[in-house]
Protein backbone atom coordinates (compact mmCIF):
# COMPACT_ATOMS: atom_id res chain seq x y z
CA UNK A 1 0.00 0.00 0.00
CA UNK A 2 2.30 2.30 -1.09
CA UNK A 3 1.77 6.20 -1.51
CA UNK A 4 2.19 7.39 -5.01
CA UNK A 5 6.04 7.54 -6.68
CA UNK A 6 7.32 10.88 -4.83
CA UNK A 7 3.76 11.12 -2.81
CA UNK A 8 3.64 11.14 0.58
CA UNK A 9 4.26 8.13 2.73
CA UNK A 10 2.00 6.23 5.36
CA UNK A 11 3.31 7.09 8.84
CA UNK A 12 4.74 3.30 9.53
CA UNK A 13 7.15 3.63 6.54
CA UNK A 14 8.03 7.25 7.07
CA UNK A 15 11.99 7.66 7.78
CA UNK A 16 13.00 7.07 11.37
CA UNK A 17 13.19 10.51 13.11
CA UNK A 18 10.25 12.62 10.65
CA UNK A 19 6.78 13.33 11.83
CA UNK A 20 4.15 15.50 10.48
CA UNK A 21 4.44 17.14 14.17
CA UNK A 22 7.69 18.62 13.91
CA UNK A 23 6.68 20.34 10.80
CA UNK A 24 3.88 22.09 12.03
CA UNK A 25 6.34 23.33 14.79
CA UNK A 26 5.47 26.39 17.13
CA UNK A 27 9.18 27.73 15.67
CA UNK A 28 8.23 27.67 11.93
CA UNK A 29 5.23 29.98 13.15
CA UNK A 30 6.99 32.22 13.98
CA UNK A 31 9.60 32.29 11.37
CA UNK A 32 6.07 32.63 8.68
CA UNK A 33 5.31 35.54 11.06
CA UNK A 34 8.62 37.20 10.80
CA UNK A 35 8.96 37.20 7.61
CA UNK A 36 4.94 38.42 7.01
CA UNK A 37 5.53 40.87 8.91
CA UNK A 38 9.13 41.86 6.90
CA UNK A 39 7.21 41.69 3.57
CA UNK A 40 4.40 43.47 4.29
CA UNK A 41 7.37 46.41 5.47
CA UNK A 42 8.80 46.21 2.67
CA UNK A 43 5.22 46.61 0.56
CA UNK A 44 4.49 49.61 2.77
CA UNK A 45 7.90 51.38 1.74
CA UNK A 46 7.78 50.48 -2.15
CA UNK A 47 4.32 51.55 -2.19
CA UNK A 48 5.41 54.73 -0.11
CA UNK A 49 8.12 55.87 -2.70
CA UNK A 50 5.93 55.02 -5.40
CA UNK A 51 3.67 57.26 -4.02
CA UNK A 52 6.05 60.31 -3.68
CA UNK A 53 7.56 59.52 -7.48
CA UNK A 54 4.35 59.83 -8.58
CA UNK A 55 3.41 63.36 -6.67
CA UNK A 56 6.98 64.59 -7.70
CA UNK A 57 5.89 64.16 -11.28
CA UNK A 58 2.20 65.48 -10.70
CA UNK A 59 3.92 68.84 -9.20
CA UNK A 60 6.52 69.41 -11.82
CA UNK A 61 3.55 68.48 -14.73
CA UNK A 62 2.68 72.19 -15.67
CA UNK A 63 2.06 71.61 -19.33
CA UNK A 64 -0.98 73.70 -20.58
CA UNK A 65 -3.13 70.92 -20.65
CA UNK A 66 -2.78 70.01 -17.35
CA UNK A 67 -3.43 73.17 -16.29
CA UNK A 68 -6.76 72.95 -17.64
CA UNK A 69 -5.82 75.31 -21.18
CA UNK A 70 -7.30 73.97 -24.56
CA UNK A 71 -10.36 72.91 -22.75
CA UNK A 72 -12.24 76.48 -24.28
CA UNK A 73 -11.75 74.55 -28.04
CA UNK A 74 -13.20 71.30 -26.73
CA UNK A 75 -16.27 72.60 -25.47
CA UNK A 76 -16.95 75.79 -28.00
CA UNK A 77 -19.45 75.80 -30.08
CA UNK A 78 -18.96 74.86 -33.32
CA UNK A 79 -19.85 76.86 -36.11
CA UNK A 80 -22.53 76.53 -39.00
CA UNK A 81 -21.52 76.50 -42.48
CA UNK A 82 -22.28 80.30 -42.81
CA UNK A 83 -20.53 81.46 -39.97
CA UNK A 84 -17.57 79.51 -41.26
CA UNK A 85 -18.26 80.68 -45.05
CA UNK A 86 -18.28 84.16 -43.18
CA UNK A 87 -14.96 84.00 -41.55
CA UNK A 88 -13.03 82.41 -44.44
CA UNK A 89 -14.10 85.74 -46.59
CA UNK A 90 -13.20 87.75 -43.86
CA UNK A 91 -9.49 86.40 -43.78
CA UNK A 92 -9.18 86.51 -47.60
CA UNK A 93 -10.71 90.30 -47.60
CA UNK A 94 -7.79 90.76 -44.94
CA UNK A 95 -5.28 89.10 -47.14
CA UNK A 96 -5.66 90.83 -49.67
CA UNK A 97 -5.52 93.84 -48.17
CA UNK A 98 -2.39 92.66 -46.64
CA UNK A 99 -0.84 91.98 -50.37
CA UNK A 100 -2.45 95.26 -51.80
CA UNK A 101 -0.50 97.10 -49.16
CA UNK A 102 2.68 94.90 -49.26
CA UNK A 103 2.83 96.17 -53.49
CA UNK A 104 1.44 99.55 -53.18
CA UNK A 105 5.25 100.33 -50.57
């Protein structure tokens, strides 16, 4: 009645000198709880610098758009085909101007 190949083994063929008790020892508790308690330090001061990298960055981000610029040309209203018919004489009435003045020096 053997255990699987590499399974564990029934307590009467078990080596001389191994129990299941002495792995369960009160020691190896508190080895796990030594080194919980060093991880989760160690969590708590990655996650602490990550946390000041990434408020360095925020305070040195002053781009204009993340200062809140541009956001006027999102939200303006956009404009009908007349108004835009409109404006695009406009700035050829002003161009020309520009070129009639230019040749008239």
């Amino acid at each position: 009645r053997g255990g699987i190949a590499g399974g564990p083994r029934p307590p009467s063929q078990q080596a001389p000198g191994h129990s299941r008790a002495r792995e369960a020892s009160p020691a190896m508790g508190r080895k796990e709880k030594i080194a919980k308690a060093a991880e989760a330090a160690m969590n708590a001061e990655l996650d602490a610098s990550t946390t000041e990298r990434i408020a360095d960055v925020a305070a040195k981000d002053v781009r204009p758009a993340a200062m809140g610029k541009g956001e006027e040309q999102l939200f303006e209203k956009k404009m009908s085909k007349d108004e835009k018919k409109a404006l695009a004489a406009q700035k050829k009435a002003e161009r020309e101007a520009k070129k009639k003045a230019t040749k008239g020096d």
